[in-house]
Protein backbone atom coordinates (compact mmCIF):
# COMPACT_ATOMS: atom_id res chain seq x y z
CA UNK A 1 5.96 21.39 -84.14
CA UNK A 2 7.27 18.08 -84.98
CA UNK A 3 6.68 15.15 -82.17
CA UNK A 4 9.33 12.72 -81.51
CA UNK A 5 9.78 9.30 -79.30
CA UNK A 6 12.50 7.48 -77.96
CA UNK A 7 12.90 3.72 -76.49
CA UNK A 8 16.00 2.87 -75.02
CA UNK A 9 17.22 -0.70 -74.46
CA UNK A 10 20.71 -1.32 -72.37
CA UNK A 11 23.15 0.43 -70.90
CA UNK A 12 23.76 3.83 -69.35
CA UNK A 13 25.82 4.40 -72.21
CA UNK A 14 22.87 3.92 -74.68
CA UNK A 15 20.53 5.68 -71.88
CA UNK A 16 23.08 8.62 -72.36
CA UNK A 17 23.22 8.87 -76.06
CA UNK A 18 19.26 9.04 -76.18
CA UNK A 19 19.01 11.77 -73.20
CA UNK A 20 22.01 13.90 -75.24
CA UNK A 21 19.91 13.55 -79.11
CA UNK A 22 16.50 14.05 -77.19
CA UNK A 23 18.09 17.30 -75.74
CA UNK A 24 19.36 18.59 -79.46
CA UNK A 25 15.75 17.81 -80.74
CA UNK A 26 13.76 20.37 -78.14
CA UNK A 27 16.42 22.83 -78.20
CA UNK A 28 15.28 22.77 -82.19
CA UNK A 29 11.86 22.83 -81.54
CA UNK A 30 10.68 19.63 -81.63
CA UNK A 31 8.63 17.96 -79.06
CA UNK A 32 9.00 14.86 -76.72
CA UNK A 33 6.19 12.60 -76.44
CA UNK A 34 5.99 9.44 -74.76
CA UNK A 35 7.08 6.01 -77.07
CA UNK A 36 3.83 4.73 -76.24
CA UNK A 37 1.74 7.86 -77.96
CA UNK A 38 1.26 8.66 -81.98
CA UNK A 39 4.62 10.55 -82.79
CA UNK A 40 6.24 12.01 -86.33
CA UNK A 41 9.45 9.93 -85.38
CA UNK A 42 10.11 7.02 -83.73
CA UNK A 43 13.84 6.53 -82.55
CA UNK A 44 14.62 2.81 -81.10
CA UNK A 45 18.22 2.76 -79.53
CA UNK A 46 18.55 -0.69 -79.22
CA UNK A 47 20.74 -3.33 -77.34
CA UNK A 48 21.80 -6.62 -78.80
CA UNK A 49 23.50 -8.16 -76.00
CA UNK A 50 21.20 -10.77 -75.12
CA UNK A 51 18.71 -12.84 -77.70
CA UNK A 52 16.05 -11.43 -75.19
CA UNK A 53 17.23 -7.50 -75.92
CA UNK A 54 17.03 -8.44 -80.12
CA UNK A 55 12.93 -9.21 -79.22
CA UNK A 56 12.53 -6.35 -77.02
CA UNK A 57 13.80 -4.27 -79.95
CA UNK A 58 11.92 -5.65 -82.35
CA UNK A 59 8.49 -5.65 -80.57
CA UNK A 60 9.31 -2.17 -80.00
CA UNK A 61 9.78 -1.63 -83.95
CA UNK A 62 6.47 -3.01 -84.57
CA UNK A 63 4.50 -1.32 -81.77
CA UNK A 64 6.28 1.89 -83.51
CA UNK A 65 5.18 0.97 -86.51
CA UNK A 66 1.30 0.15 -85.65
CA UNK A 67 0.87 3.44 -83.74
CA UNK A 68 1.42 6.13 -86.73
CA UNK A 69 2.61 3.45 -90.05
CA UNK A 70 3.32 7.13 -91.70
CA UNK A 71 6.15 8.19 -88.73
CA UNK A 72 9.94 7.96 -89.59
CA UNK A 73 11.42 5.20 -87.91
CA UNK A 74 15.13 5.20 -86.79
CA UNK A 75 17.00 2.00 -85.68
CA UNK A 76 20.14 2.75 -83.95
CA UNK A 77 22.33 1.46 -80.99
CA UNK A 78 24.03 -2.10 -80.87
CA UNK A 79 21.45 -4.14 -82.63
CA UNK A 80 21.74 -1.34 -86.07
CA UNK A 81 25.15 -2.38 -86.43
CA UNK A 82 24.64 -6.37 -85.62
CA UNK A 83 21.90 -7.35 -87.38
CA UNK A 84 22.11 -4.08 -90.09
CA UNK A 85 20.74 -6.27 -93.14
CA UNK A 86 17.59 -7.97 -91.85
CA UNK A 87 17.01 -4.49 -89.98
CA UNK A 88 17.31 -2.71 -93.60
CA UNK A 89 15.69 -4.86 -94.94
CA UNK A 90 12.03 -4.10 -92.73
CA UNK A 91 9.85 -2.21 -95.13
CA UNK A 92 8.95 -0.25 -92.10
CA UNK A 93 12.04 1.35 -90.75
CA UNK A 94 13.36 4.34 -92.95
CA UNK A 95 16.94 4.25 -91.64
CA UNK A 96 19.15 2.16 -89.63
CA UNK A 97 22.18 4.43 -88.37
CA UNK A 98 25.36 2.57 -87.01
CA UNK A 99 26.81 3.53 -83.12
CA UNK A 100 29.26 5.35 -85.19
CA UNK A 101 26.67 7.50 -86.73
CA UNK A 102 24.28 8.48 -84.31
CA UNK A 103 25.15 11.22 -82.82
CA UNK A 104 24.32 12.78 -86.65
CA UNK A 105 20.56 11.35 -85.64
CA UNK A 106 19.19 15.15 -85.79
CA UNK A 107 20.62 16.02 -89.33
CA UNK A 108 19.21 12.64 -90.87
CA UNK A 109 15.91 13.56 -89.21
CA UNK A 110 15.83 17.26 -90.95
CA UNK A 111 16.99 16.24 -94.04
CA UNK A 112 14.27 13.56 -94.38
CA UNK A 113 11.82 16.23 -93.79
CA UNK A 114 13.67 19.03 -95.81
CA UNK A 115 13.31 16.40 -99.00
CA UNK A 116 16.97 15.44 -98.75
CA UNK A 117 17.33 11.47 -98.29
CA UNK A 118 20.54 10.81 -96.73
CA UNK A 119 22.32 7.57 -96.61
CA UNK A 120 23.42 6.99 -92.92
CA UNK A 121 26.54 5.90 -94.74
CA UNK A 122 26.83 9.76 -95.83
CA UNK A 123 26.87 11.03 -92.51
CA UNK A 124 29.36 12.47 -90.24
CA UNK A 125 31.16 9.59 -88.14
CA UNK A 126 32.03 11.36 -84.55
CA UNK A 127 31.54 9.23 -81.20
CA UNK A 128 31.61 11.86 -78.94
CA UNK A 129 29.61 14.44 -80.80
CA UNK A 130 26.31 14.46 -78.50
CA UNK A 131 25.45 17.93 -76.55
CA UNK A 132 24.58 18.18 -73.01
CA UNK A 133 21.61 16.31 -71.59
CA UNK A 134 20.00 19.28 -69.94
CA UNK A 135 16.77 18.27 -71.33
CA UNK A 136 16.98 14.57 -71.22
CA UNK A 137 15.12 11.76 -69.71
CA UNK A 138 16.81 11.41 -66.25
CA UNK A 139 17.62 14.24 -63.68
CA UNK A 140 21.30 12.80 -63.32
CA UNK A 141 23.63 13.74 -66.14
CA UNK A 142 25.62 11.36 -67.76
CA UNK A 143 28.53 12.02 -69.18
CA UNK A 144 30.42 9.83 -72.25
CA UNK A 145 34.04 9.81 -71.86
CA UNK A 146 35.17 6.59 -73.62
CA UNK A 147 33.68 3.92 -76.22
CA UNK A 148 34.43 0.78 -77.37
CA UNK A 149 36.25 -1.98 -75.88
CA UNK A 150 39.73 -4.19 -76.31
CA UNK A 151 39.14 -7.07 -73.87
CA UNK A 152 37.28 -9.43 -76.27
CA UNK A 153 35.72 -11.53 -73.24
CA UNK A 154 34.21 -14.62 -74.94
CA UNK A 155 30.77 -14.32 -74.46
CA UNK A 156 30.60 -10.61 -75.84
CA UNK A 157 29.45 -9.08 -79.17
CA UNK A 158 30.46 -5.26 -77.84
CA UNK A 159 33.99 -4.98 -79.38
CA UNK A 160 31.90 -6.16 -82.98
CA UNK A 161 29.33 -3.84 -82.51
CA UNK A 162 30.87 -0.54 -80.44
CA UNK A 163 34.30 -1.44 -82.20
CA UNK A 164 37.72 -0.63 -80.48
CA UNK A 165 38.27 1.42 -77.76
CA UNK A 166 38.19 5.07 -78.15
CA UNK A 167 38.70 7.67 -75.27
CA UNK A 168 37.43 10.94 -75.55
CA UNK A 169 39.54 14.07 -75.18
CA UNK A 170 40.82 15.02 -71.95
CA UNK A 171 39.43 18.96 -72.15
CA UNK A 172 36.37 17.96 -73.76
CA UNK A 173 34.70 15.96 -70.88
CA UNK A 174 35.97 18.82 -68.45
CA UNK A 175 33.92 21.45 -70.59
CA UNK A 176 31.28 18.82 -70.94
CA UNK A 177 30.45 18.62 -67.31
CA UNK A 178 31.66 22.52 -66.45
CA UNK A 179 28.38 22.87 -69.31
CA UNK A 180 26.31 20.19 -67.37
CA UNK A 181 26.77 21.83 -64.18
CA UNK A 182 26.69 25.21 -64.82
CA UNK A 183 22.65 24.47 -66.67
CA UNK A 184 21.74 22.87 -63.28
CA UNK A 185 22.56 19.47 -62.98
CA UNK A 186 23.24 17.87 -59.39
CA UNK A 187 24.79 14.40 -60.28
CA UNK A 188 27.04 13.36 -63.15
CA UNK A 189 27.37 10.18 -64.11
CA UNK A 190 30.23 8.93 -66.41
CA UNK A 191 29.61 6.40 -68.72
CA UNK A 192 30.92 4.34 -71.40
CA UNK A 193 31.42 0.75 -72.49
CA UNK A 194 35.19 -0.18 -70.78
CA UNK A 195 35.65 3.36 -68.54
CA UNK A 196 38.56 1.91 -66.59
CA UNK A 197 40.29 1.88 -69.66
CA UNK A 198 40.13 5.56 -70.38
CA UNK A 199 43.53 7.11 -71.84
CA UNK A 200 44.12 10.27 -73.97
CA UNK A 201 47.20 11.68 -74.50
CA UNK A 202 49.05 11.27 -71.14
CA UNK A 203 45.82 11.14 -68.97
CA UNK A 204 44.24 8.09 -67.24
CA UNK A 205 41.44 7.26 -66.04
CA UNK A 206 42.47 8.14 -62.72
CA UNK A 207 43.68 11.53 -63.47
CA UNK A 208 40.28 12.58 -65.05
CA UNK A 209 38.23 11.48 -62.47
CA UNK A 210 41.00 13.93 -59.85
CA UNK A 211 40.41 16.37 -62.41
CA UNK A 212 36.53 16.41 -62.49
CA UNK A 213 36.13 15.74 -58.57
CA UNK A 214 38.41 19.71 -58.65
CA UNK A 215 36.13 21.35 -60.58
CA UNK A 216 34.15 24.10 -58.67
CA UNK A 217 30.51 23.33 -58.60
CA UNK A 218 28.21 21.84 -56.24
CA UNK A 219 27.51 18.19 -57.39
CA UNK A 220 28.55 14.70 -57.03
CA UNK A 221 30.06 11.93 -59.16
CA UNK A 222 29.23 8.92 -59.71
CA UNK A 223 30.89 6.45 -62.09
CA UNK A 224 28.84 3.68 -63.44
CA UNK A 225 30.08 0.54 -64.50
CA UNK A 226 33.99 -0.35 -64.03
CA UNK A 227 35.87 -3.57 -64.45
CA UNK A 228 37.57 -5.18 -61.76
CA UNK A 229 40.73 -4.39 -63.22
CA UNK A 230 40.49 -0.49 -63.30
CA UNK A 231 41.92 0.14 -59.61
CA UNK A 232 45.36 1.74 -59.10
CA UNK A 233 45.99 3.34 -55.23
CA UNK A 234 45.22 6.86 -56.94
CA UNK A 235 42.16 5.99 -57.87
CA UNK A 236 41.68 4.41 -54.01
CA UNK A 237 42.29 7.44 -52.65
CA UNK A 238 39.66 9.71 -54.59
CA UNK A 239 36.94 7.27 -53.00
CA UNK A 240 36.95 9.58 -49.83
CA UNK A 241 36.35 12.93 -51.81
CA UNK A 242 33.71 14.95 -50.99
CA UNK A 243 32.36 14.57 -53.76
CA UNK A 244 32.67 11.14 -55.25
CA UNK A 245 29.78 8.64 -54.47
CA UNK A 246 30.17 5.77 -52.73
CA UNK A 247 29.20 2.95 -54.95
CA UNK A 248 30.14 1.32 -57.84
CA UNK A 249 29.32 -1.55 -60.50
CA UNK A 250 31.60 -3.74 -60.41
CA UNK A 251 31.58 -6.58 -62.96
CA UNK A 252 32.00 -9.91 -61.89
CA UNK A 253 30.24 -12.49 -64.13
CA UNK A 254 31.23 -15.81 -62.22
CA UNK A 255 32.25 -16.71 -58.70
CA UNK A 256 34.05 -19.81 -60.40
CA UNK A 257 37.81 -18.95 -61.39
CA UNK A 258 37.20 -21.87 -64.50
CA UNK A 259 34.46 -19.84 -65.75
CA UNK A 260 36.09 -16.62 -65.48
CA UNK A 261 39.45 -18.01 -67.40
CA UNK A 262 36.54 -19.45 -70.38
CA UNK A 263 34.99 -16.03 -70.40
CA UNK A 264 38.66 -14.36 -70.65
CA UNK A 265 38.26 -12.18 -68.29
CA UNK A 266 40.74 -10.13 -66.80
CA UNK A 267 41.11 -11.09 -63.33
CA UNK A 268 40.89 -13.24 -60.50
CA UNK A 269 38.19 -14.36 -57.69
CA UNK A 270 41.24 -13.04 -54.76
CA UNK A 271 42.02 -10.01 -57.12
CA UNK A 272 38.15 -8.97 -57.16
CA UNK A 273 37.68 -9.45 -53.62
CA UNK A 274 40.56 -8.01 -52.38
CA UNK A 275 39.46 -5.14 -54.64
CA UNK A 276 36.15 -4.71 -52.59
CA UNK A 277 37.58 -5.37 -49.13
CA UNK A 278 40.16 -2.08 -49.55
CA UNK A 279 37.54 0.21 -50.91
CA UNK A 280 35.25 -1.38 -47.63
CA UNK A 281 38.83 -0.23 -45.44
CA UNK A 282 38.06 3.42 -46.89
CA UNK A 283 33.64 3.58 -46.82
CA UNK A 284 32.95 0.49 -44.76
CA UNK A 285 29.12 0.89 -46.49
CA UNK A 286 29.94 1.02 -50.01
CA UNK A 287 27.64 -0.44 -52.63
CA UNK A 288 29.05 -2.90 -55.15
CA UNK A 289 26.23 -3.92 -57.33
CA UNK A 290 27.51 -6.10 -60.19
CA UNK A 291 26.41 -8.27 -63.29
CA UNK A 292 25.89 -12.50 -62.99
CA UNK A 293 25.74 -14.32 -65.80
CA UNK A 294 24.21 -17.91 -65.49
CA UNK A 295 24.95 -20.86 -67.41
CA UNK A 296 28.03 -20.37 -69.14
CA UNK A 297 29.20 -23.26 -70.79
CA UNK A 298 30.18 -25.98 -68.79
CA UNK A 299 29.17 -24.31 -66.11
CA UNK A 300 28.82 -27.12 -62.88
CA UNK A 301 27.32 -27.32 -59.59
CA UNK A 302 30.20 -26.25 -58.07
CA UNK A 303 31.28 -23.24 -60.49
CA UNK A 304 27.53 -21.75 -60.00
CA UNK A 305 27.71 -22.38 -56.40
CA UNK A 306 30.46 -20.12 -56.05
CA UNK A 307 28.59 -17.54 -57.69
CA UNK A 308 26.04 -17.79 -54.91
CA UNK A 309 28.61 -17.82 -52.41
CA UNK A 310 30.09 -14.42 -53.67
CA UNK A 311 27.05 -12.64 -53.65
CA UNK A 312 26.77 -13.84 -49.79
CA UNK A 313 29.97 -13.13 -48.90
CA UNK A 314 30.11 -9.67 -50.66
CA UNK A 315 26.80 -8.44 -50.03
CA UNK A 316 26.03 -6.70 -52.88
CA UNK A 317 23.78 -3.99 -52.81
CA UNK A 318 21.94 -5.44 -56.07
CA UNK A 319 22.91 -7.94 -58.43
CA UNK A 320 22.10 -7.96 -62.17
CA UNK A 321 21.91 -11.82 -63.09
CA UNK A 322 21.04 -13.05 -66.56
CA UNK A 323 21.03 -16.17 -68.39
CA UNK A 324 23.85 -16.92 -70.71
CA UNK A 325 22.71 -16.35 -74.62
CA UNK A 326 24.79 -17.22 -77.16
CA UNK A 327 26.07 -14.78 -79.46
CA UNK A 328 27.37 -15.44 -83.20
CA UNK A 329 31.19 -14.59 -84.08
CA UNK A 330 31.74 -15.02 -80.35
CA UNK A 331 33.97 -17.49 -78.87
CA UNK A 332 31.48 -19.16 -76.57
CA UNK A 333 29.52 -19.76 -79.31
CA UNK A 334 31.72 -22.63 -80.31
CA UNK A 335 32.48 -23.87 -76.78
CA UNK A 336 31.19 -27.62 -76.05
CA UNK A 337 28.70 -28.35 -73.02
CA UNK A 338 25.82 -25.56 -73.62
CA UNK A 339 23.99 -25.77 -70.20
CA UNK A 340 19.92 -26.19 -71.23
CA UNK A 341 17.61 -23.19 -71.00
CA UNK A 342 15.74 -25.34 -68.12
CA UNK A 343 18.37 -25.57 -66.06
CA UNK A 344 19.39 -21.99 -66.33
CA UNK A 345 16.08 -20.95 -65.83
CA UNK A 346 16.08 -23.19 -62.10
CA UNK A 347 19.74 -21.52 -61.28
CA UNK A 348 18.26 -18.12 -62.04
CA UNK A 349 15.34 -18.59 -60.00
CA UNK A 350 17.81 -19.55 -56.95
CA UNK A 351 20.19 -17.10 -58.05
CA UNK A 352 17.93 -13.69 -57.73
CA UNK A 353 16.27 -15.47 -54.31
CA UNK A 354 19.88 -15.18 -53.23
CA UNK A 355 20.60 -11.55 -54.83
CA UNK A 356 17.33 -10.46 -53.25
CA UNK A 357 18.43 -11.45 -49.31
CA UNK A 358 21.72 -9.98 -50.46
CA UNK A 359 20.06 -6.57 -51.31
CA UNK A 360 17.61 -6.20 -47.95
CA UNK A 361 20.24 -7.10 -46.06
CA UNK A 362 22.98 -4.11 -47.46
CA UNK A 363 19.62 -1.62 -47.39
CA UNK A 364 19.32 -2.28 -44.27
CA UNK A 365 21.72 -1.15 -42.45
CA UNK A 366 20.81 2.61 -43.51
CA UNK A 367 17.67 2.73 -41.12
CA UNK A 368 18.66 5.25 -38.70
CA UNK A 369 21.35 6.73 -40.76
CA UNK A 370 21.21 9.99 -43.05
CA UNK A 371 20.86 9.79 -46.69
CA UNK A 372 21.72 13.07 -48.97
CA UNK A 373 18.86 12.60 -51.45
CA UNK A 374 18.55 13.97 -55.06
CA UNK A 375 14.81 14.45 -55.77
CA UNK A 376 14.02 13.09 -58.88
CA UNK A 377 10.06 13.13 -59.02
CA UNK A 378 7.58 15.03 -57.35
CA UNK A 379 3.96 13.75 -56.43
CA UNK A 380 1.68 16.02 -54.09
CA UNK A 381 4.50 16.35 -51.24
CA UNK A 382 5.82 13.09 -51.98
CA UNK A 383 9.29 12.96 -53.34
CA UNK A 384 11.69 10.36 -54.23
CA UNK A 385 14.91 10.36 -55.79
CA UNK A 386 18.41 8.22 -54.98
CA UNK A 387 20.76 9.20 -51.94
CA UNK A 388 24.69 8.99 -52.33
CA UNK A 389 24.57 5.13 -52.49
CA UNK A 390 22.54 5.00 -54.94
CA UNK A 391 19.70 3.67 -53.59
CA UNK A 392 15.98 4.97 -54.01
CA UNK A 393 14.54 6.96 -51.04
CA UNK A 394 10.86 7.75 -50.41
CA UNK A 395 9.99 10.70 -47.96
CA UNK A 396 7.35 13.61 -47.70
CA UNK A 397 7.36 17.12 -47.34
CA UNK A 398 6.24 20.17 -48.46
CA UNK A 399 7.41 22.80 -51.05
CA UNK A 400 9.95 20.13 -52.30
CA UNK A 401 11.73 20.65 -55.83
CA UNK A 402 13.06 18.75 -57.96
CA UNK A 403 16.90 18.40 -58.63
CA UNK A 404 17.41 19.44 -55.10
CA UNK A 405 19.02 17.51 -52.05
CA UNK A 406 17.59 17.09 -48.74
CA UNK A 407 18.89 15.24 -46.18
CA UNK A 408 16.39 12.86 -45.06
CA UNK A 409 16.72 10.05 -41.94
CA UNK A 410 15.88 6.39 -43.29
CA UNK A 411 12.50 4.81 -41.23
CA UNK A 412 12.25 1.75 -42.47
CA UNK A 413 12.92 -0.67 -45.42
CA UNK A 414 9.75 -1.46 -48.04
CA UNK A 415 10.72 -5.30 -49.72
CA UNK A 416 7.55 -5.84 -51.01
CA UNK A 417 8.71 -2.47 -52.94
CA UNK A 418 11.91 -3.57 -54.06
CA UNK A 419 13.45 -2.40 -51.17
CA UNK A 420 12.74 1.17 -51.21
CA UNK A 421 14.10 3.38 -48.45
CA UNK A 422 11.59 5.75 -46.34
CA UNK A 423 12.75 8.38 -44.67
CA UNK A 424 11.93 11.59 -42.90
CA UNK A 425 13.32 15.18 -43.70
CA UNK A 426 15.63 16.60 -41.49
């Protein structure tokens, strides 16, 4: 039996793509070891939208590479199909397979070991070929519907690297889950790079989420990253199904309108706002966690300010903030006034003190109140998992089991642990 390990940089998206080829590799007999153990293959599916996520990958390539220097090692994700000649060009790494290629990651893998050296080049180009996740990395099953994105925002290299956007077939995501569900799974999650955007034939994004939130089963969705611009009153109204999870990320960027015209993005400070305050109308306690990026160019006192301001006002549940990086073919790239790494670094720093206030304060309004809790991990009769917003709960018990809810009462509120939830079983 063949041994294989992933490492997965980014986004859910990514985090889905490695849980769906990980499941096609044990249901073929190979087994999963951990990245940091001796393994036949290596797979790195790797991010590239930061110059920080370019070193993570390649420290992981080299740790890879020093554990077993006779393992096949795959590059794939974002940073395969930006930086595809100095990756191909590592003596190391047998093959670097584009985002349009990967799901064909298992045949490349056999026919290496069959004797049969395959160009990636030569393989099958499907985006929405990957199986279900039943034996993935994460309890929750996510669930691709759409890649690739139109917007072109100027700081972003995802339209170069995940190309255009593509939406997956209507019936195809509906079997996907029906398959999902039917093996077990409790949450579903659906993913992709611009989600909001979803259209095939003459369905939207709101009619598939109507569609899935029908489907017999007992589960919950959640939907994991949407742009500000992806709300129509029918999608408003699914909010109080039964089913659907109340929280959402919700991209933002920049409090500062100035920055958010420079960036291109597709909306307003009022627009976003008034976005959050009528889903608040519907679940007064939904969670908006969102995405901060820090010194933009030419981004003042004032503009960064405002982003502080918003995360105040808003209260975000949890607030993803990274420094600007500059990305080549982008836009921003050529914009004047680069703010210096110092001063980023200082805004940061004030920046997560603010997200982090932000955070306690949303958690904590829970103590006292039920959370529906998927178990995720089991240790002795400790379990934790996430409860319907999406926020980590810690309780005890006995004969607990994974994949299973319990509705536990939140105690109190850990900061010093990131702001982990206890709670007591009901």
């Amino acid at each position: 039996m063949k041994t294989i390990a992933f490492k997965t940089l980014g986004c859910r998206l990514n985090q889905y793509e490695t849980d769906a080829l990980a499941s096609t590799f044990q249901n073929n007999d190979y087994k999963l070891v951990d990245f940091d153990t001796e393994a036949d293959i290596y797979v790195i599916n790797s991010c590239t939208v930061t110059h920080q996520s370019d070193h993570k990958s390649r420290n992981f390539i080299s740790q890879a590479n020093r554990r077993n220097k006779d393992s096949v090692l795959v590059v794939t994700g974002c940073m395969a199909n930006n930086a595809k000649e100095e990756l191909e060009n590592r003596d190391e790494i047998n093959y670097v397979l584009e985002n349009d290629n990967k799901s064909a990651l298992f045949s490349l893998v056999e026919a290496h070991f069959k004797g049969e050296l395959k160009h990636p080049s030569q393989l099958d180009k499907d985006l929405f070929a990957y199986g279900a996740t039943e034996k993935g990395f994460h309890t929750r099953s996510m669930i691709k519907i759409q890649d690739g994105c139109d917007n072109f925002c100027t700081f972003c290299i995802i339209p170069s690297v995940r190309g255009r956007a593509k939406s997956r077939p209507f019936q195809a995501i509906l079997d996907n889950i029906k398959a999902v569900v039917d093996q077990g799974a409790k949450e579903v999650i659906i993913t992709g790079v611009n989600i909001g955007r979803y259209e095939f034939e003459n369905y939207k994004f709101d009619d598939l989420i109507e569609a899935i939130l029908n489907l017999d089963g007992d589960f919950r969705l959640r939907i994991s990253s949407l742009e500000p611009d992806g709300f129509g009153d029918k999608f408003l109204g699914l909010l109080s199904h039964p089913k659907m999870t109340p929280h959402l990320h919700l991209c933002l960027q920049s409090g500062s309108d100035e920055v958010l015209l420079r960036m291109r993005r597709m909306y307003t400070i009022k627009t976003f706002k008034n976005t959050v305050e009528k889903v608040r109308t519907i679940r007064p306690d939904f969670n908006f966690t969102t995405d901060i990026i820090i010194g933009f160019p030419d981004e003042s006192e004032t503009d960064f300010t405002d982003s502080c301001d918003m995360i105040k006002s808003l209260e975000f549940g949890h607030v993803h903030a990274f420094k600007y990086s500059i990305r080549k073919g982008t836009r921003a790239e050529r914009m004047e006034n680069q703010i210096p790494e110092k001063l980023k670094t200082k805004r940061s720093e004030v920046l997560r003190g603010i997200s982090e206030e932000s955070k306690l304060k949303y958690r904590s309004q829970f103590i006292g109140q039920m959370q529906r809790v998927l178990v995720e991990t089991i240790h002795g009769n400790t379990a934790k998992g996430y409860g319907e917003h999406y926020i980590p709960v810690q309780f005890e018990a006995e004969n607990l089991k994974k994949n299973t809810f319990y509705d536990v009462i939140i105690k109190e509120i850990v900061s010093e642990k990131d702001g982990l939830l206890l709670g007591e079983l009901i």
